[in-house]
PDB file of N, CA and C in Angstrom:
ATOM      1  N   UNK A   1      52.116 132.278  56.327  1.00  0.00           N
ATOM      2  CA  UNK A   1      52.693 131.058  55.783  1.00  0.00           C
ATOM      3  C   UNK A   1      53.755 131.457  54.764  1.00  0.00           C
ATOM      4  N   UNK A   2      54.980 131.368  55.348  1.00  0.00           N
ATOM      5  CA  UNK A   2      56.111 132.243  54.345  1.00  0.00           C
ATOM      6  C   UNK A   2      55.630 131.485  52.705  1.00  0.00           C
ATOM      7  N   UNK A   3      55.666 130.001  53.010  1.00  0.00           N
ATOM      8  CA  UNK A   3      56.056 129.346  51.297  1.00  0.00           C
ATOM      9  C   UNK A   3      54.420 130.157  50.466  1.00  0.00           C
ATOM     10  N   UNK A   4      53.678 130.736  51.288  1.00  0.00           N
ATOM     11  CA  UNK A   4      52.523 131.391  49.993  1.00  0.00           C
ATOM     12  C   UNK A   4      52.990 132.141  49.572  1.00  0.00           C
ATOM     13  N   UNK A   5      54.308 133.308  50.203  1.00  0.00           N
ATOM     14  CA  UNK A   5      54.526 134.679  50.107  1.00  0.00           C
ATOM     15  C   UNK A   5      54.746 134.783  48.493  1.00  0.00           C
ATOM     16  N   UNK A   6      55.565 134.061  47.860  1.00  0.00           N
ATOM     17  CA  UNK A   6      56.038 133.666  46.494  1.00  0.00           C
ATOM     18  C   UNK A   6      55.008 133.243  45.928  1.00  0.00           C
ATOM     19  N   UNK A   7      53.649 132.972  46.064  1.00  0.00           N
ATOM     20  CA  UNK A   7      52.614 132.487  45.518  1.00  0.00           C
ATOM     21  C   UNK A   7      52.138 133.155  44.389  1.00  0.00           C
ATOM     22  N   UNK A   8      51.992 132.887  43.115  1.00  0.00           N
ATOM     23  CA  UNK A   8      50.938 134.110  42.398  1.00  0.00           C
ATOM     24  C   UNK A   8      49.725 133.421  42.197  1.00  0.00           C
ATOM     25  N   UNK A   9      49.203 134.325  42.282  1.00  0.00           N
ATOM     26  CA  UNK A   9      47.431 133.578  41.977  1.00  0.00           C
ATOM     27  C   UNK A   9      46.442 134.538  40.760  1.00  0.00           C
ATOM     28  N   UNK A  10      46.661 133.878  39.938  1.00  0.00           N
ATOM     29  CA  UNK A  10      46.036 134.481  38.728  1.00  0.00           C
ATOM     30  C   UNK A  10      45.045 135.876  38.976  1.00  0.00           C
ATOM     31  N   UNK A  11      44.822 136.307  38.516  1.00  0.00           N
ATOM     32  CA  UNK A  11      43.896 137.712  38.634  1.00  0.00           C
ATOM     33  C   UNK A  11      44.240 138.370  39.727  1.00  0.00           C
ATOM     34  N   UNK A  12      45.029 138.330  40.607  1.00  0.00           N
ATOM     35  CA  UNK A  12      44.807 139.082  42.108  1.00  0.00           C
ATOM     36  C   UNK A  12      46.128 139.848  42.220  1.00  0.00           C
ATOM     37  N   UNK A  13      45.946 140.761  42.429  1.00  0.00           N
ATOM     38  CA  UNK A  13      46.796 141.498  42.767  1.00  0.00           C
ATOM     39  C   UNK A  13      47.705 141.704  43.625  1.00  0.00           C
ATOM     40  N   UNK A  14      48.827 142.058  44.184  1.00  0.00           N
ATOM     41  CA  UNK A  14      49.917 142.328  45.666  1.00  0.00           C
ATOM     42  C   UNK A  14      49.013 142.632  46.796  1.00  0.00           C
ATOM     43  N   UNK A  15      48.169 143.125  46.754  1.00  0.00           N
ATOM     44  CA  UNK A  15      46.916 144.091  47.778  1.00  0.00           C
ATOM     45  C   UNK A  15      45.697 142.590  48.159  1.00  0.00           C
ATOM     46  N   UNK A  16      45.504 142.175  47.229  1.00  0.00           N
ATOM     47  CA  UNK A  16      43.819 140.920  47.554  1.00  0.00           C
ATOM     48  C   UNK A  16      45.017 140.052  47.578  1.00  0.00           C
ATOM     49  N   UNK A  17      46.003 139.989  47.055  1.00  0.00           N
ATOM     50  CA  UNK A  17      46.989 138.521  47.486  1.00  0.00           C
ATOM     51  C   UNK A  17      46.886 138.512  48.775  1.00  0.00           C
ATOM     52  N   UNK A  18      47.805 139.402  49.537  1.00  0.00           N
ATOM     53  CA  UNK A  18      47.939 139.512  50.794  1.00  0.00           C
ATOM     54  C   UNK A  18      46.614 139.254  51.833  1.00  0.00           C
ATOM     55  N   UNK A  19      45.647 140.309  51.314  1.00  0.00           N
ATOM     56  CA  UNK A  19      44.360 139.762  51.758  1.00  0.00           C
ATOM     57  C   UNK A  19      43.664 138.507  51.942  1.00  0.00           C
ATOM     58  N   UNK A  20      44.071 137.489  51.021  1.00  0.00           N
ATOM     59  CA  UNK A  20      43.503 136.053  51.043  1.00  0.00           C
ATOM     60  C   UNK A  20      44.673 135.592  51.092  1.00  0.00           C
ATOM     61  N   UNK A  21      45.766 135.845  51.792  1.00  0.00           N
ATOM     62  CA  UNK A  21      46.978 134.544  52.221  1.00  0.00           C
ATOM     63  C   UNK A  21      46.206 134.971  53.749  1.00  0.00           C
ATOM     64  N   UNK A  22      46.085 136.399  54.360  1.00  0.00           N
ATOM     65  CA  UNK A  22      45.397 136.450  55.637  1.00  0.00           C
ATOM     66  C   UNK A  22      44.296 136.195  55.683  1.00  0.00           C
ATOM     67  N   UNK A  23      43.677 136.095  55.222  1.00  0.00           N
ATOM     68  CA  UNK A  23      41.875 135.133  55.257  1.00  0.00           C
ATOM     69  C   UNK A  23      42.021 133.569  55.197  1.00  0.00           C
ATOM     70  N   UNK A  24      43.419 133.136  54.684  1.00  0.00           N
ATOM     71  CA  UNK A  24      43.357 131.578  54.490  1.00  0.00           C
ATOM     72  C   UNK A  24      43.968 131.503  55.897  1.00  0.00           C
ATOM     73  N   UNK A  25      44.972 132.304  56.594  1.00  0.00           N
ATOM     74  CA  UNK A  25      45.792 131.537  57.506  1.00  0.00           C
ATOM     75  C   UNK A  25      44.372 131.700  59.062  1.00  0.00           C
ATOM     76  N   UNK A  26      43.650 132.725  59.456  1.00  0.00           N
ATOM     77  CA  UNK A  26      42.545 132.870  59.878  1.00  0.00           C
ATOM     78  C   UNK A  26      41.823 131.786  59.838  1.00  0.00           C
ATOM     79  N   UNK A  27      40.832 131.188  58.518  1.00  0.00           N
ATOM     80  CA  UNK A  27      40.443 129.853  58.528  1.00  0.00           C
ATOM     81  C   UNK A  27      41.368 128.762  58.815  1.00  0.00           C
ATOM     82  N   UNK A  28      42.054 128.688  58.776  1.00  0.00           N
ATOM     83  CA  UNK A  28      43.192 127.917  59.305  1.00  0.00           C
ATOM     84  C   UNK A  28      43.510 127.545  60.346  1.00  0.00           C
ATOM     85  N   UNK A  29      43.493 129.051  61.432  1.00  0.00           N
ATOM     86  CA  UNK A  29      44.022 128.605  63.281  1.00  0.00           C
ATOM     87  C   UNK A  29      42.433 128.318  63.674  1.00  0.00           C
ATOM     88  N   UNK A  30      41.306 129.186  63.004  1.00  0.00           N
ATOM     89  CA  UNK A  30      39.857 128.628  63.473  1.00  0.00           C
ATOM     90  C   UNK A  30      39.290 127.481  63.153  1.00  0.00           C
ATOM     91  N   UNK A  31      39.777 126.976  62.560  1.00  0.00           N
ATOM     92  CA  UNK A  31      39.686 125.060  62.121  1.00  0.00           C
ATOM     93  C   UNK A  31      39.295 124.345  63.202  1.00  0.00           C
ATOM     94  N   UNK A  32      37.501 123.578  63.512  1.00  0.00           N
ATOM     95  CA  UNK A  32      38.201 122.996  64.076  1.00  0.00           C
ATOM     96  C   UNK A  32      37.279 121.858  63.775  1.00  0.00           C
ATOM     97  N   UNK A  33      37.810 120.600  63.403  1.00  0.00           N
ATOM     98  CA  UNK A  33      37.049 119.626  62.868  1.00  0.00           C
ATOM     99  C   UNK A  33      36.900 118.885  63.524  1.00  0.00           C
ATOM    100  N   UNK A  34      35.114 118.340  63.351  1.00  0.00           N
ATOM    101  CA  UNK A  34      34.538 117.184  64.563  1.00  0.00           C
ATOM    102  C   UNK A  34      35.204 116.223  64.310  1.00  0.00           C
ATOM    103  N   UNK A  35      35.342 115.941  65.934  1.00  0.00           N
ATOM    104  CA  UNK A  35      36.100 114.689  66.287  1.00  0.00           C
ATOM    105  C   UNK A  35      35.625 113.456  65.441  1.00  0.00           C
ATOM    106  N   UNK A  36      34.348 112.748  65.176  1.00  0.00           N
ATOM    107  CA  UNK A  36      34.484 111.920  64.162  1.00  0.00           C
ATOM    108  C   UNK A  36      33.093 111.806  63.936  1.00  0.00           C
ATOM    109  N   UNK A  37      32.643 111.237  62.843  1.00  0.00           N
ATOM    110  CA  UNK A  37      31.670 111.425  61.879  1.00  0.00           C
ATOM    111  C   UNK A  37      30.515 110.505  62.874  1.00  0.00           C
ATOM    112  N   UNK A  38      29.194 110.767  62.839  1.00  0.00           N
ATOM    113  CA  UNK A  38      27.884 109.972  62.761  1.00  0.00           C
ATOM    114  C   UNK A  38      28.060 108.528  62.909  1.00  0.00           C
ATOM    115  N   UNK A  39      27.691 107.176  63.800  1.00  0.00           N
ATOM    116  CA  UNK A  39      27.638 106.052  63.474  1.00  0.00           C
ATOM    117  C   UNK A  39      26.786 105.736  62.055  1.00  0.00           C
ATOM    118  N   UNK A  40      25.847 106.181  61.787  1.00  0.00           N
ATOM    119  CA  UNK A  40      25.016 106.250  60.513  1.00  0.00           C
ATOM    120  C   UNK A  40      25.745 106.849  58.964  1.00  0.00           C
ATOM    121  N   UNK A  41      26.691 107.547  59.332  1.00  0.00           N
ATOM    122  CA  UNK A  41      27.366 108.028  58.440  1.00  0.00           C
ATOM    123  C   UNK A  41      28.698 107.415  58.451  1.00  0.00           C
ATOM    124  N   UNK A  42      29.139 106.871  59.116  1.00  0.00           N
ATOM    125  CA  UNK A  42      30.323 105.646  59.178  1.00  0.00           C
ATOM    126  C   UNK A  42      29.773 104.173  58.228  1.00  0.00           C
ATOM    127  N   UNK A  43      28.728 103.885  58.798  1.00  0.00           N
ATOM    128  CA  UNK A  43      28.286 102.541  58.315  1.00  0.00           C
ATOM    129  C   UNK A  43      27.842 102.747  56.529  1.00  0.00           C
ATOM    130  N   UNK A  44      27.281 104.036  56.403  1.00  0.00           N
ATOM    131  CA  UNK A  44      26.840 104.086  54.906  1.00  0.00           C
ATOM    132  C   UNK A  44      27.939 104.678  54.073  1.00  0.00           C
ATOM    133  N   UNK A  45      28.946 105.067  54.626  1.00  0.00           N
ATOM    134  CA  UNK A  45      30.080 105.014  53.600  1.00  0.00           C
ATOM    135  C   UNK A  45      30.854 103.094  53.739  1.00  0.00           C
ATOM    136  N   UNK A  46      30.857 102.806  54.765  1.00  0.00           N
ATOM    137  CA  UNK A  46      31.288 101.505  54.656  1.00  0.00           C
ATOM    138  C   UNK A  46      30.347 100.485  53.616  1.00  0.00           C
ATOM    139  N   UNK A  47      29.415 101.118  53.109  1.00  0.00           N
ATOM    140  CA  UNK A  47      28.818 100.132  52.519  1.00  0.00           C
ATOM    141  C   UNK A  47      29.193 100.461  51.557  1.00  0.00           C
ATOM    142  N   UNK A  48      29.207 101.604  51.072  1.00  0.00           N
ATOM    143  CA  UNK A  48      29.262 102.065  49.863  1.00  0.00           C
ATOM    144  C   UNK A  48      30.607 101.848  49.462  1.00  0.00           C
ATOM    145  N   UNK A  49      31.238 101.620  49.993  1.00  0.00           N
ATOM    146  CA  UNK A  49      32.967 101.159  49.653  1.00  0.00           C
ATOM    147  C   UNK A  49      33.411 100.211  49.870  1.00  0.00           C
ATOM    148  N   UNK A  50      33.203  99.253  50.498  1.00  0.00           N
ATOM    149  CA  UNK A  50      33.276  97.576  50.627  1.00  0.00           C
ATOM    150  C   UNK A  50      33.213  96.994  49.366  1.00  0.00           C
ATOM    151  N   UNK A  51      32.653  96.984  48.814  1.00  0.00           N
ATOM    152  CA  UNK A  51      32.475  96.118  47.571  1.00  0.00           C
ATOM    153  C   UNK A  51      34.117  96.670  46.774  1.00  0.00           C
ATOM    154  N   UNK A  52      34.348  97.770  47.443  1.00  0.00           N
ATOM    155  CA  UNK A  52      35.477  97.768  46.078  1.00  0.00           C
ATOM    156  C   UNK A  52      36.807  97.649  47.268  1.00  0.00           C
ATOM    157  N   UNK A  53      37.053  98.389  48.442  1.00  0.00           N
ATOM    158  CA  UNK A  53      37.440  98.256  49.538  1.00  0.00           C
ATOM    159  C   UNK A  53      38.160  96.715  49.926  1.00  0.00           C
ATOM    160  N   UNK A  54      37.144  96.085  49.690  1.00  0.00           N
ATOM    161  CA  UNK A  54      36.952  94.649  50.030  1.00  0.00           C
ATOM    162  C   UNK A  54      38.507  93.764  49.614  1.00  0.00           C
ATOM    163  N   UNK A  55      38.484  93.564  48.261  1.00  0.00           N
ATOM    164  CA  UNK A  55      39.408  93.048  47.121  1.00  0.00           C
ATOM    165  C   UNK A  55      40.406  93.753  47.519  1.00  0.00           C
ATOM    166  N   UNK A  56      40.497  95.108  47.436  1.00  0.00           N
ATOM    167  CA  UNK A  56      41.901  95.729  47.877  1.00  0.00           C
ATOM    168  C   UNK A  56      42.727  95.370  48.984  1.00  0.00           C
ATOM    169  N   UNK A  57      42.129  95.116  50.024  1.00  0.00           N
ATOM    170  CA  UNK A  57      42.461  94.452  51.325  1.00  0.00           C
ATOM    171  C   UNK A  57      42.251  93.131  50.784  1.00  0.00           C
ATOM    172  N   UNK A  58      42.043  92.237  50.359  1.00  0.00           N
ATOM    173  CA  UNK A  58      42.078  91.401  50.167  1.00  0.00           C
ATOM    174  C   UNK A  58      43.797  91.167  49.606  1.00  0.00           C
ATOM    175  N   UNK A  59      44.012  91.716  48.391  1.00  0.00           N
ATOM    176  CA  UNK A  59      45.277  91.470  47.951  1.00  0.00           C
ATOM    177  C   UNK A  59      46.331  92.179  48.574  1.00  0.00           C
ATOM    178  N   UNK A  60      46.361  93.421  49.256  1.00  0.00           N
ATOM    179  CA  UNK A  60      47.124  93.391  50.065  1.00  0.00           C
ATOM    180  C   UNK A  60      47.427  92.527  51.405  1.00  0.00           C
ATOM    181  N   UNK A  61      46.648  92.011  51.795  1.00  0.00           N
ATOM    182  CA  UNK A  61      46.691  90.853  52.888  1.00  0.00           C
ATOM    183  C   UNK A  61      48.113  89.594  52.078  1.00  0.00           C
ATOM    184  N   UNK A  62      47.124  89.716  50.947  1.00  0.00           N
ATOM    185  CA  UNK A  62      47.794  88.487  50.524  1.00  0.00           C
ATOM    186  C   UNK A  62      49.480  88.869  49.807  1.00  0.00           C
ATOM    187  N   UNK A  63      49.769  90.166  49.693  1.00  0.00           N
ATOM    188  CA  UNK A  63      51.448  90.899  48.996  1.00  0.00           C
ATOM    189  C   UNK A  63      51.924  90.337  50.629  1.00  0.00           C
ATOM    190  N   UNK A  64      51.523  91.248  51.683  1.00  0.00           N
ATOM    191  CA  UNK A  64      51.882  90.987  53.120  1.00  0.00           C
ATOM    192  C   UNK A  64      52.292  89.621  53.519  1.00  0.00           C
ATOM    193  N   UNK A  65      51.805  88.684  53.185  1.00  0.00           N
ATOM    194  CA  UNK A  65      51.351  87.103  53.351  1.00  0.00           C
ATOM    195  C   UNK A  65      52.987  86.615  52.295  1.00  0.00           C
ATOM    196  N   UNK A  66      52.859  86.623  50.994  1.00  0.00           N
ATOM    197  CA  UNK A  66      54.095  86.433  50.235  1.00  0.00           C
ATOM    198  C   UNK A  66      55.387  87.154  51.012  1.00  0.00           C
ATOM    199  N   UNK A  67      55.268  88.465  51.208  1.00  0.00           N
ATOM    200  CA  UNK A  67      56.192  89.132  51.305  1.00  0.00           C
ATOM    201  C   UNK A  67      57.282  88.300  52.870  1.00  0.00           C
ATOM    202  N   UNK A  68      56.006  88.062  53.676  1.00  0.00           N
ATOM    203  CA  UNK A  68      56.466  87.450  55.182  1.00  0.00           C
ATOM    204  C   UNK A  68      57.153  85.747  55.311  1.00  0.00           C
ATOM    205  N   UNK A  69      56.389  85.573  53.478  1.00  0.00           N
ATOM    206  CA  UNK A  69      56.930  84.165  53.317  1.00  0.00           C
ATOM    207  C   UNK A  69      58.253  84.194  52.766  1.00  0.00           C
ATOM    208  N   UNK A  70      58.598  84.977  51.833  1.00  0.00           N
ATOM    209  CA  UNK A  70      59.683  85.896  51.161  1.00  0.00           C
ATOM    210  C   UNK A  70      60.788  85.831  52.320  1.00  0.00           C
ATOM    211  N   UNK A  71      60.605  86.575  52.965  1.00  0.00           N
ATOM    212  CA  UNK A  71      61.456  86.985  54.332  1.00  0.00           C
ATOM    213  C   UNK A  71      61.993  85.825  54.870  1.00  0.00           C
ATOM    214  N   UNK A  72      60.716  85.189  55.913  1.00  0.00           N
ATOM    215  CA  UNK A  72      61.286  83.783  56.000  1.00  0.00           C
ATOM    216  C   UNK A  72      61.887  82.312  55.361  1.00  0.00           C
ATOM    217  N   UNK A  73      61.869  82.589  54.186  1.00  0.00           N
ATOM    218  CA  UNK A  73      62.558  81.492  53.249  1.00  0.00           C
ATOM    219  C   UNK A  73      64.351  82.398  53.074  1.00  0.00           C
ATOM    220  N   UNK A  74      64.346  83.821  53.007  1.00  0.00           N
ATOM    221  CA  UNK A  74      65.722  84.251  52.768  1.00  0.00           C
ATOM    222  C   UNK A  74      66.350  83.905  54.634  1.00  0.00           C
ATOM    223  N   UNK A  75      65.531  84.371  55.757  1.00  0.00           N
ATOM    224  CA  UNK A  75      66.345  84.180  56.836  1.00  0.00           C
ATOM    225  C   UNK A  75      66.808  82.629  57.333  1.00  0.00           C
ATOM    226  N   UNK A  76      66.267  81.664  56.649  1.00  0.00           N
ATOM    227  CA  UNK A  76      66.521  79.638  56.447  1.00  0.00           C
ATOM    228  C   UNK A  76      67.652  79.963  55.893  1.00  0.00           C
ATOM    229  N   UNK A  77      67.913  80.411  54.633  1.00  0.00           N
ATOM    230  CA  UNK A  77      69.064  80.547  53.734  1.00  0.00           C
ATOM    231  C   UNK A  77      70.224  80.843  54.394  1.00  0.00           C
ATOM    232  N   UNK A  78      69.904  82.089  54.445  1.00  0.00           N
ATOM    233  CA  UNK A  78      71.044  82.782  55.506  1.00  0.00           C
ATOM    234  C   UNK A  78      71.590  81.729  56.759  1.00  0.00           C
ATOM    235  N   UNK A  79      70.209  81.415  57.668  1.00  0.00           N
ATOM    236  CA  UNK A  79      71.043  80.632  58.866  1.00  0.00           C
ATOM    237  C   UNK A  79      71.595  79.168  57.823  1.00  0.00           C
ATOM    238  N   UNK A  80      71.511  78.709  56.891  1.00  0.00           N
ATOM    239  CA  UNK A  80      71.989  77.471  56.204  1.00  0.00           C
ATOM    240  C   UNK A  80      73.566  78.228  56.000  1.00  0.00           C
ATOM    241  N   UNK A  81      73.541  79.466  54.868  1.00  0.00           N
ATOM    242  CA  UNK A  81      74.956  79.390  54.660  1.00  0.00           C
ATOM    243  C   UNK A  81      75.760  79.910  55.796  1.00  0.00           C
ATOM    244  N   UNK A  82      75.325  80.293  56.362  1.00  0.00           N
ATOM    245  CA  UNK A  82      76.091  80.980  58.217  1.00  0.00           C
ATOM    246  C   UNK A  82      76.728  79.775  58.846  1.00  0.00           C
ATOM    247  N   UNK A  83      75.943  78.734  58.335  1.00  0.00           N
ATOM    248  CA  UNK A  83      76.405  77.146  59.355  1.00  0.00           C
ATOM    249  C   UNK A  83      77.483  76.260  58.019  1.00  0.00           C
ATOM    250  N   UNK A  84      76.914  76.971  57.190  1.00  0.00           N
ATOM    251  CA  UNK A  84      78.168  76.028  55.947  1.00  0.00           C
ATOM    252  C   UNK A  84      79.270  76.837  56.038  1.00  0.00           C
ATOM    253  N   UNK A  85      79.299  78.194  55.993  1.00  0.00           N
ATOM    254  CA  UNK A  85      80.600  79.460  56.151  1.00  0.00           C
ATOM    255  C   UNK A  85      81.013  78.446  57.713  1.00  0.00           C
ATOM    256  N   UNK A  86      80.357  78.340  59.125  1.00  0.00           N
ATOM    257  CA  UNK A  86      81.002  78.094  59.875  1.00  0.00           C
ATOM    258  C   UNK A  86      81.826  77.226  60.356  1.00  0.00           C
ATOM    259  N   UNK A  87      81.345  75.982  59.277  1.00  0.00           N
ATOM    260  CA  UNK A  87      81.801  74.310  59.328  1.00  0.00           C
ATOM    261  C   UNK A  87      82.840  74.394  58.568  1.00  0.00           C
ATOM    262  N   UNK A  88      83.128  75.361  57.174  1.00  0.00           N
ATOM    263  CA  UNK A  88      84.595  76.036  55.969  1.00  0.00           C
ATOM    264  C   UNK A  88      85.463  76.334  57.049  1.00  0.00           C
ATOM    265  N   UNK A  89      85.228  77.210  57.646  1.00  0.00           N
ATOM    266  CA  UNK A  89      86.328  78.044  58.710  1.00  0.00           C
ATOM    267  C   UNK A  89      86.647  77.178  59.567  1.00  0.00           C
ATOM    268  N   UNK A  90      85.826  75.971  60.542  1.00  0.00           N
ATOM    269  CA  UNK A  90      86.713  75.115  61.317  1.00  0.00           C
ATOM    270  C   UNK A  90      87.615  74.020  60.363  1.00  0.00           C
ATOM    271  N   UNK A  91      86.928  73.782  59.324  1.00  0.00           N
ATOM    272  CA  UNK A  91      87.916  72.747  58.519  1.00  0.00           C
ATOM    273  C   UNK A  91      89.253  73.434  58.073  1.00  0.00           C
ATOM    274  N   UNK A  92      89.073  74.654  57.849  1.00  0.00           N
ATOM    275  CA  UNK A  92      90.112  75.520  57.273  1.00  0.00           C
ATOM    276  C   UNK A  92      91.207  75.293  58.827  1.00  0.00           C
ATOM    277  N   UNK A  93      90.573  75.223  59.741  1.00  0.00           N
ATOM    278  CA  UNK A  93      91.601  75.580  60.935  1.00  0.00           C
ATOM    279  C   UNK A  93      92.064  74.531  61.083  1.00  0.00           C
ATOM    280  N   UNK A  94      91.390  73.202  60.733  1.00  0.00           N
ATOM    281  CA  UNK A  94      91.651  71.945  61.375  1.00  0.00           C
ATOM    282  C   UNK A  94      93.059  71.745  60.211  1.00  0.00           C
ATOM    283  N   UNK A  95      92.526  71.886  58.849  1.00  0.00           N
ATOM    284  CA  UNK A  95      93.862  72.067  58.020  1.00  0.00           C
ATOM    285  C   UNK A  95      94.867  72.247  58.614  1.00  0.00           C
ATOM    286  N   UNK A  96      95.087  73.635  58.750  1.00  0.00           N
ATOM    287  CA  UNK A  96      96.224  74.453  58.586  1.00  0.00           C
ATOM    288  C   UNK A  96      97.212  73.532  60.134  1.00  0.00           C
ATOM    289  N   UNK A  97      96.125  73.020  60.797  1.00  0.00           N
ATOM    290  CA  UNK A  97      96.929  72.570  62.363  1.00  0.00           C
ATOM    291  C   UNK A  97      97.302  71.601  61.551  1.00  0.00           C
ATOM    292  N   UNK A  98      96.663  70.575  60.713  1.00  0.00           N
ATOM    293  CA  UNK A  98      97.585  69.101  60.307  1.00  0.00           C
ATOM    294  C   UNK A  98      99.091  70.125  59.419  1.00  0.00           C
ATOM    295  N   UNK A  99      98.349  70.469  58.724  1.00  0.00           N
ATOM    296  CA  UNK A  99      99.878  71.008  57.970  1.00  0.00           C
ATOM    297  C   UNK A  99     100.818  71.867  59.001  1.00  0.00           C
ATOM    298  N   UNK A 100     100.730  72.705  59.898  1.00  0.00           N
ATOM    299  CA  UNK A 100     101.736  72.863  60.666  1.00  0.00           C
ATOM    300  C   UNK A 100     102.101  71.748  61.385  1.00  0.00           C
ATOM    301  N   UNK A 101     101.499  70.638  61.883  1.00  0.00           N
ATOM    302  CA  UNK A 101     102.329  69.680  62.188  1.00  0.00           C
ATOM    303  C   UNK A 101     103.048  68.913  61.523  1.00  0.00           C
ATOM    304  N   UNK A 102     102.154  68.985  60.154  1.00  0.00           N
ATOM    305  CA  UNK A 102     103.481  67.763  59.187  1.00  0.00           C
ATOM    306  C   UNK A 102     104.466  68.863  58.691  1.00  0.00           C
ATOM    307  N   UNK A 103     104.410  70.064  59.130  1.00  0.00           N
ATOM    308  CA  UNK A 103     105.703  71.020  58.435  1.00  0.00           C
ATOM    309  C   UNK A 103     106.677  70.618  59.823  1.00  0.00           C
ATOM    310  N   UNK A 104     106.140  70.675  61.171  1.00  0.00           N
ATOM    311  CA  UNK A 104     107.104  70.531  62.084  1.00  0.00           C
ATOM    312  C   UNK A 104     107.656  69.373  62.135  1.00  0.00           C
ATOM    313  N   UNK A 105     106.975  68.118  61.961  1.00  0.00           N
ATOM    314  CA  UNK A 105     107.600  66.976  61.964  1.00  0.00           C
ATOM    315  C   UNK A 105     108.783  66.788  60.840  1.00  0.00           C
ATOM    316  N   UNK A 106     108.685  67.729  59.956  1.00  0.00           N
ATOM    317  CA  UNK A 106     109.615  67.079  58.205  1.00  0.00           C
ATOM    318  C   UNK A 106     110.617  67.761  58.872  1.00  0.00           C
TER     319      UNK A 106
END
C-alpha cells in the first residue's frame, strides 16, 4: 500500500515497519467477511437502536418532505415568471409593429 510507505508508527523501526505494513496488507487480501449477520442478531440490534434510530428518520423524512415542498413551490414560480417574461416579449413585439407602422405612415 504505497500511501503506508511514508507512514511512521511510533516505536517501530524501518525493519518491524515493513514487517507490519506486510502483515496488514496479508490480512487484508485474506479478508473475508460474512455475507450478513444472524436474523437474531439483526433484530436485537434493531431493538436496541430504534428508540433512538426512530426520531432520526423521523426528521429526516420530514427535511426530505420540506425540502420536496421547497422545490415545488420554486418550480410554480419559475413556470409563473417564464409565462410573465413570455407575455413582456410578445407585447414588446406587438409594440414595436404599432410603432413601425405609425413611423411608416408619418
Amino acid at each position: 500500500m504505497p500511501a503506508l510507505e511514508n507512514l511512521k508508527v511510533p516505536g517501530i523501526g524501518a525493519v518491524l515497519k515493513k514487517r507490519l505494513i506486510n502483515w496488514r496488507e496479508d490480512v487484508e487480501r485474506s479478508f473475508k467477511p460474512k455475507l450478513t449477520l444472524p436474523d437474531s442478531e439483526v433484530r436485537r440490534l434493531a431493538a436496541k437502536f430504534a428508540p433512538v434510530l426512530g426520531p432520526i428518520g423521523d426528521r429526516v423524512a420530514g427535511v426530505i418532505k420540506n425540502i420536496e415542498s421547497i422545490i415545488s413551490e420554486h418550480s410554480r414560480a419559475e413556470r409563473e415568471l417564464i409565462s410573465q417574461i413570455t407575455t413582456a416579449v410578445e407585447n414588446k413585439a406587438v409594440a414595436e409593429s404599432h410603432l413601425r407602422a405609425l413611423n411608416s405612415a408619418a
